[in-house]
Protein backbone atom coordinates (compact mmCIF):
# COMPACT_ATOMS: atom_id res chain seq x y z
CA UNK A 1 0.00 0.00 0.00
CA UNK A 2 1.46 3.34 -0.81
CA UNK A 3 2.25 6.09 1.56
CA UNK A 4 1.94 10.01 1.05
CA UNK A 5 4.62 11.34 3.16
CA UNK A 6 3.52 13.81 5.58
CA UNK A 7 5.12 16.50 3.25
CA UNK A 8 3.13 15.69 0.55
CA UNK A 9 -0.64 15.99 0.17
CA UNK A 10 -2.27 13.28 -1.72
CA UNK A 11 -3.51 13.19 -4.91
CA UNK A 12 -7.07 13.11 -3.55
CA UNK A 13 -6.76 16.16 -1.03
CA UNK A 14 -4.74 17.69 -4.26
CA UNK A 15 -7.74 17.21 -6.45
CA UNK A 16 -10.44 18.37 -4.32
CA UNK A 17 -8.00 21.77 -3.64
CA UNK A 18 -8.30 21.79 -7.33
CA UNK A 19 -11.93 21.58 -7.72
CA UNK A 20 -12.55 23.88 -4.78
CA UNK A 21 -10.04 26.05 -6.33
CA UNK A 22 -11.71 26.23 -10.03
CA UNK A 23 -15.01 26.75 -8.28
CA UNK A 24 -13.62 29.48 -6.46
CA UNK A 25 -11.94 31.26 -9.80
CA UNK A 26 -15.51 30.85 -11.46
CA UNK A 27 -17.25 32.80 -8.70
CA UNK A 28 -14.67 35.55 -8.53
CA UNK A 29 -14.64 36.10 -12.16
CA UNK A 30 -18.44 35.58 -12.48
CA UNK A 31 -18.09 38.56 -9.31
CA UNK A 32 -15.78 41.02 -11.09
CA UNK A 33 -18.12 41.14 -14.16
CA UNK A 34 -20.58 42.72 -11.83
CA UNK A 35 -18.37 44.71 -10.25
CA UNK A 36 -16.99 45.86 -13.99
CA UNK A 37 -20.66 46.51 -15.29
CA UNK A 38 -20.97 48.81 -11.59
CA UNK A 39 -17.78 50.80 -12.55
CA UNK A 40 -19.38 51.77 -15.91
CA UNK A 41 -20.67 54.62 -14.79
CA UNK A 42 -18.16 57.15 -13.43
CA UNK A 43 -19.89 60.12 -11.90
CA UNK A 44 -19.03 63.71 -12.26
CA UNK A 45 -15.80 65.03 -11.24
CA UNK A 46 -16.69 68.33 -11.10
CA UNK A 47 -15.58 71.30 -8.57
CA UNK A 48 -18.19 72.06 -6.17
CA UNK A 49 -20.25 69.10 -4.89
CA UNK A 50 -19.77 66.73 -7.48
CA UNK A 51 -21.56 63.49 -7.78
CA UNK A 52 -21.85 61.24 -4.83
CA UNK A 53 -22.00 58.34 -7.24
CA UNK A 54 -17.97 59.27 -7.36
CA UNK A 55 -17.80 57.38 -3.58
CA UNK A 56 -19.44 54.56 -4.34
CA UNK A 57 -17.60 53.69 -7.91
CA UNK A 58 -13.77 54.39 -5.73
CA UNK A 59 -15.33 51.50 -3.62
CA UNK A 60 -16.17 49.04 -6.22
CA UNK A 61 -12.62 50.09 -8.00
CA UNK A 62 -10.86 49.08 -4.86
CA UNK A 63 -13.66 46.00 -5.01
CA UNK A 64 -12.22 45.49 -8.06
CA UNK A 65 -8.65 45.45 -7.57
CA UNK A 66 -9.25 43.02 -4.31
CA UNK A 67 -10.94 40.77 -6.03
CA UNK A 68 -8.30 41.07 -9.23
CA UNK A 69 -5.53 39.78 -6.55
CA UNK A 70 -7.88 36.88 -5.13
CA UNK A 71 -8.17 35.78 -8.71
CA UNK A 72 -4.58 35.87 -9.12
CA UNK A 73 -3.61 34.46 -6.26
CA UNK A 74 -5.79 31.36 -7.30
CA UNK A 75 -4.39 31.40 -10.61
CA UNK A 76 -1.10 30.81 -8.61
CA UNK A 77 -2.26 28.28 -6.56
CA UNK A 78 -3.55 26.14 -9.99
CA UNK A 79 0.09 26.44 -11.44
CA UNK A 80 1.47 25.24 -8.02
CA UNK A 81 -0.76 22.52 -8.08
CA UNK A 82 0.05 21.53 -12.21
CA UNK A 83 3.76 21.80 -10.91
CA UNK A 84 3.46 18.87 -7.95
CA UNK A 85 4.24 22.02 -5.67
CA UNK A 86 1.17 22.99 -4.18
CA UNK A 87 1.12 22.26 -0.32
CA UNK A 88 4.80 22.18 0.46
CA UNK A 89 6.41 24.95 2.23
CA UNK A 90 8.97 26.96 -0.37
CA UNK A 91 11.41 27.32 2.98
CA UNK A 92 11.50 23.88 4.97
CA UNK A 93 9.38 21.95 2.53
CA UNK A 94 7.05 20.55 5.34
CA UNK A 95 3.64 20.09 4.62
CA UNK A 96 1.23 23.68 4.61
CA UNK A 97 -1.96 23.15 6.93
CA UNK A 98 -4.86 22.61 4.88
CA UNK A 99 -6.86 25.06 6.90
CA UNK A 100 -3.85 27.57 6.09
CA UNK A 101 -4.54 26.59 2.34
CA UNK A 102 -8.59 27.04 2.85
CA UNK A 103 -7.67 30.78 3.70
CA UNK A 104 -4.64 31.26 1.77
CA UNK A 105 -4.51 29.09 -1.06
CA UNK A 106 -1.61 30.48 -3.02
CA UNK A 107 0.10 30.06 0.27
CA UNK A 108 3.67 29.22 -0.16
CA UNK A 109 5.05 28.95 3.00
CA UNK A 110 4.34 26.91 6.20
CA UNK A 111 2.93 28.96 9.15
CA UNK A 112 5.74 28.57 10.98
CA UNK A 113 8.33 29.74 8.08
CA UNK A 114 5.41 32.83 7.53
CA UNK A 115 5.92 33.67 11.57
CA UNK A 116 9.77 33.54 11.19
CA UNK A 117 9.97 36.05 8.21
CA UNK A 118 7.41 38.29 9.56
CA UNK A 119 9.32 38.95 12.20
């Protein structure tokens, strides 16, 4: 019977990252062409009191560019997991929590290695 080292996840926990990951990419994407259709409309610039649609399109544009990095991030996270890397810690190469990757998933380091440099 064969073995996934503890450094490793297995090809079943690296699969269902996968699908969770894809499903993820598909709502953020289906998510920023709402957000894209919102920014459509500027408002008015103008001197004086200007428009106060101006507010709420600078909050979907930093929406925008929020979401833009989750979907990139994920992106990442697919090409780790294509490459046999996702999971393993860049620094020590020990395993990466799963409930780290949940939250994080284009994670690259352990939690320990991610305490050590932030400090």
């Amino acid at each position: 019977m064969d073995t996934v080292p503890e450094e490793q996840l297995s090809q079943v926990e690296v699969q269902e990252e996968k699908v969770r990951l894809e499903r993820e990419l598909q709502e953020a994407q289906a998510e920023m062409v709402e957000i894209e259709k919102r920014l459509e409309y500027r408002g008015d610039y103008s001197l004086g009191e200007g428009d106060p649609a101006i507010h709420t399109w600078e909050l979907n544009l930093a929406l925008a560019q929020r979401l833009q990095e989750k979907i990139d991030s994920i992106h990442e996270a697919l090409r780790r997991i294509e490459a046999g890397s996702y999971g393993i810690c860049r620094k020590c190469g020990k395993r990466i929590d799963r409930a780290r990757l949940e939250i994080i998933p284009q994670a690259q380091l352990c939690i320990e290695c991610a305490r050590e440099r932030g400090k």
